[in-house]
Protein backbone atom coordinates (compact mmCIF):
# COMPACT_ATOMS: atom_id res chain seq x y z
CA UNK A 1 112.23 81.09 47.68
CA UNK A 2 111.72 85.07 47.42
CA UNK A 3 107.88 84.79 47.60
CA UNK A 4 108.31 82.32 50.95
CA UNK A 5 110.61 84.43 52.37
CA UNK A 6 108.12 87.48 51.65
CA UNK A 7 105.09 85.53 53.21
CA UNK A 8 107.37 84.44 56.23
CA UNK A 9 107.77 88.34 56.78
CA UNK A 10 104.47 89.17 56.29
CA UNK A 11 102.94 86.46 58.86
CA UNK A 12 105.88 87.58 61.40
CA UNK A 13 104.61 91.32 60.35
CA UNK A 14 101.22 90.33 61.23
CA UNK A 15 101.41 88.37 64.10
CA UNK A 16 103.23 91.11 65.91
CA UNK A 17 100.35 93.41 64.82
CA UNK A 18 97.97 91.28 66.25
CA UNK A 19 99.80 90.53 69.71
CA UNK A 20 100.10 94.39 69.36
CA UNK A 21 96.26 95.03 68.81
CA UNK A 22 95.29 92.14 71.47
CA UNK A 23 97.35 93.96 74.25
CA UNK A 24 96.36 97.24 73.57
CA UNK A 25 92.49 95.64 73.47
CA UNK A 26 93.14 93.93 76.68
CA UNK A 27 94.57 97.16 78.61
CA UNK A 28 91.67 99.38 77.04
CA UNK A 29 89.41 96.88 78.35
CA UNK A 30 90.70 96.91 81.82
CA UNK A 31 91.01 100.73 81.84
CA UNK A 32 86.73 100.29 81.07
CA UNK A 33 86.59 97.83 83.99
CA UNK A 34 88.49 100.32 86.69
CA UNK A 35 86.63 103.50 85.57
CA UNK A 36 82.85 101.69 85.87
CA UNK A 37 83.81 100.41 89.07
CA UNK A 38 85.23 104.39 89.99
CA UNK A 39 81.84 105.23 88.40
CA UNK A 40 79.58 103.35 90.85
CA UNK A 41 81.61 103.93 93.72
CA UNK A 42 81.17 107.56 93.06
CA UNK A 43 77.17 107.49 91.80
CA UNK A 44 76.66 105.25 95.67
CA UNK A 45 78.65 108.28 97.14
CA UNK A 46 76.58 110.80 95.56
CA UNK A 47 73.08 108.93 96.51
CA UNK A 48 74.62 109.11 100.66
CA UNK A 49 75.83 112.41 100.38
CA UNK A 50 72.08 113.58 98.86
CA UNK A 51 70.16 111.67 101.23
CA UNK A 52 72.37 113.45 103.71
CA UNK A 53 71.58 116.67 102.01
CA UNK A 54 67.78 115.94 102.16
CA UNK A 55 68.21 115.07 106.03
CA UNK A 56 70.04 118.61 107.07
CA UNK A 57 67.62 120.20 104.69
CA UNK A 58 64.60 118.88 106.68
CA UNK A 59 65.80 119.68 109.88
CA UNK A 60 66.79 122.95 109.09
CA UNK A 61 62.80 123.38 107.58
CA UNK A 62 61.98 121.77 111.10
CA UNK A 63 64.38 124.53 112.94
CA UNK A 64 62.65 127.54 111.26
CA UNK A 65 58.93 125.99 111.08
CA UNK A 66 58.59 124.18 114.40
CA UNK A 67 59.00 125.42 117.91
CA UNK A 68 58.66 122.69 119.42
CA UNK A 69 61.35 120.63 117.74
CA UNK A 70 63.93 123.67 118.31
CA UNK A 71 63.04 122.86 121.94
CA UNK A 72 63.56 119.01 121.86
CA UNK A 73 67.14 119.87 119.99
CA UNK A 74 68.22 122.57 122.68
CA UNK A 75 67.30 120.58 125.68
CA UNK A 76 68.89 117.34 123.85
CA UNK A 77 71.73 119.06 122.80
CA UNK A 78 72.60 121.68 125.14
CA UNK A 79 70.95 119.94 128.66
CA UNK A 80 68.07 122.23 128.92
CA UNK A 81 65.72 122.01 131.22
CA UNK A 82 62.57 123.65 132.21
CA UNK A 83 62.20 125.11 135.68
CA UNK A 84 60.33 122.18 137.56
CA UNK A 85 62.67 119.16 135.90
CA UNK A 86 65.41 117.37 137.08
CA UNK A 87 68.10 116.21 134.53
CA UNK A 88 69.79 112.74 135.00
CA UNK A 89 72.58 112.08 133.57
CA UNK A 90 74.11 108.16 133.10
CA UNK A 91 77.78 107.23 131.79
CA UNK A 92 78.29 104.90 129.39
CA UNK A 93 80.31 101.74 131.15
């Protein structure tokens, strides 16, 4: 009767160790889950925001190094235009 009762209190002992372990497991594996996703949300960030970088870095190289694209950029830009030109101008419907 004693050593049932024991064994009884053991398996009850144990199965709310291993309900205990299994949803501790669970949420630990969902934590994982959420931070990779965080993870490659933030690495697809990163690649925009350097390929952005790269872009600004080349057109600032272009802005010291190239006369003639510092002219195409002011007359874009600013609505430049050289003496003998005319400059027409549509609105968007």
């Amino acid at each position: 009767m004693v050593r049932s009762v024991r064994l009884t209190i053991y398996l009850v002992v144990f199965a709310v160790l291993a309900v205990g372990s299994l949803t501790f497991g669970w949420q630990t594996w969902q934590e994982y889950q959420r931070l990779q996703e965080v993870s490659r949300v933030t690495s697809e960030r990163l690649l925009v925001a350097q390929q952005r970088l790269a872009d600004q870095q080349e057109q600032l190289r272009r802005l010291r190094e190239d006369p003639s694209y510092v002219e195409l950029v002011i007359r874009r830009r600013l609505g430049y235009a050289k003496p003998d030109e005319m400059i027409f101008r549509f609105e968007a419907p």
